[in-house]
Protein backbone atom coordinates (compact mmCIF):
# COMPACT_ATOMS: atom_id res chain seq x y z
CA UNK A 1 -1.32 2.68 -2.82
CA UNK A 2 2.56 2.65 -2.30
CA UNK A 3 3.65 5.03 -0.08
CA UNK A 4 6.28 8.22 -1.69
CA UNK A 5 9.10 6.62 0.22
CA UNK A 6 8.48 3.07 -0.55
CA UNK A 7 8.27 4.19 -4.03
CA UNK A 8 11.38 6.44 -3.79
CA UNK A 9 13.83 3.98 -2.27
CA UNK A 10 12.63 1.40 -4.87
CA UNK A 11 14.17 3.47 -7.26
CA UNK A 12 17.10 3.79 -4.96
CA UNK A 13 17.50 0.42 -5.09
CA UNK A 14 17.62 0.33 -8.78
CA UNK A 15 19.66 2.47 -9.12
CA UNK A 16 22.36 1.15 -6.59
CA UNK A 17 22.04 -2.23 -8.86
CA UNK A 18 23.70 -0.50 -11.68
CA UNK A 19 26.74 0.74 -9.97
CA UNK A 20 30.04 -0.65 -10.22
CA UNK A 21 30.96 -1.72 -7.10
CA UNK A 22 30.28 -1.24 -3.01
CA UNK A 23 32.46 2.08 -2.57
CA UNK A 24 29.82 3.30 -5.35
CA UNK A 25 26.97 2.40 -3.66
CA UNK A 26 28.71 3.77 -0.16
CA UNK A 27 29.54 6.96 -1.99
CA UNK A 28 25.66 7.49 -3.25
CA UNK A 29 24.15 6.70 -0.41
CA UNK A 30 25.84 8.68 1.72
CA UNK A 31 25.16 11.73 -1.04
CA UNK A 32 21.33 10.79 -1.16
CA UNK A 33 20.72 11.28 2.38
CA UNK A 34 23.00 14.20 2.86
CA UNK A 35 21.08 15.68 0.18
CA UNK A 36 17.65 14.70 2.23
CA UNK A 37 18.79 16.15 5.33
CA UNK A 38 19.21 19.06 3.72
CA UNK A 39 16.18 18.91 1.58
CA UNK A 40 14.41 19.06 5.21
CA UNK A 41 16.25 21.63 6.74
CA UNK A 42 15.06 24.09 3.50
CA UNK A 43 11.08 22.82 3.36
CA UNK A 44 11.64 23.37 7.32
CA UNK A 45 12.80 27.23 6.81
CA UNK A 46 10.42 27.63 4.47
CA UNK A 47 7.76 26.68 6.26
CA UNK A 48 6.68 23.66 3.85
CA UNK A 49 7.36 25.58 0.73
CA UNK A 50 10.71 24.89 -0.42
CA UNK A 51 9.36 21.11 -1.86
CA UNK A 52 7.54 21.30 -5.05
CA UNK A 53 4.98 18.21 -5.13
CA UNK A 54 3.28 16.59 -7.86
CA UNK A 55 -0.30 16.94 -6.35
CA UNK A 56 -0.43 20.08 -4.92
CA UNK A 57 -3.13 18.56 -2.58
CA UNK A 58 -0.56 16.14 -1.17
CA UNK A 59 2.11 18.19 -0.43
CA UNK A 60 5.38 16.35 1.48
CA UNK A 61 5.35 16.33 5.00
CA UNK A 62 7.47 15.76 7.91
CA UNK A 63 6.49 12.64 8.15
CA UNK A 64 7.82 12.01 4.47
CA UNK A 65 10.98 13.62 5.14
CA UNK A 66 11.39 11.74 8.57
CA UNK A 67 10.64 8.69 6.62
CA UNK A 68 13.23 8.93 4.00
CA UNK A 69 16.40 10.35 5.98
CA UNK A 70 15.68 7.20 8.25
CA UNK A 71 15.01 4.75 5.14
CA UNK A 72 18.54 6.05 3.63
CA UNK A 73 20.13 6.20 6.97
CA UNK A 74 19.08 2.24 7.53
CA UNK A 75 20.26 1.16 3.80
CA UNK A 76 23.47 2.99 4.30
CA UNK A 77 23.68 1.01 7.37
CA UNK A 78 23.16 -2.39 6.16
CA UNK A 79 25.72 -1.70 3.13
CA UNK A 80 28.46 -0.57 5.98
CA UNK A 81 28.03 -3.83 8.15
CA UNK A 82 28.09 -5.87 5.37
CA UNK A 83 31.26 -4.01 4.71
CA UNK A 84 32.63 -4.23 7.88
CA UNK A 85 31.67 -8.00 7.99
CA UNK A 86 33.60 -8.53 4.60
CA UNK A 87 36.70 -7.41 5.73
């Protein structure tokens, strides 16, 4: 079974293969995991009830969260070195 962040930034990566260039990608990325961040900060206020799952037995988790900021966080850094490296 693939894991909800495995399977989210595969989708991430999909996505990122249909934009137009690397100041697109930059641009999303850094949207996505502001976005995350503050995804966490709400299901952490709310005590784990701001996050609406699809099994309501397997509700997200810190872990889940903790997983994807850092999963963003790392593609976002790969794109910038390559950057970097390019110019």
């Amino acid at each position: 079974m693939i894991d909800r962040t495995t399977e989210f930034m595969d989708r991430i990566e999909a996505h990122l293969a249909t934009l137009p260039d690397d100041q697109s990608r930059l641009d999303f990325l850094k949207t996505q995991s502001e976005s995350w961040q503050e995804h966490y900060r709400r299901w952490v206020a709310s005590e784990g009830e701001s996050e609406p799952s699809a099994d309501p037995k397997n509700p997200p988790t810190a872990f889940d969260f903790a997983l994807t900021v850092g999963a963003l966080g790392a593609r976002l850094a790969r794109l910038q070195k390559r950057l970097e490296v390019a110019s």
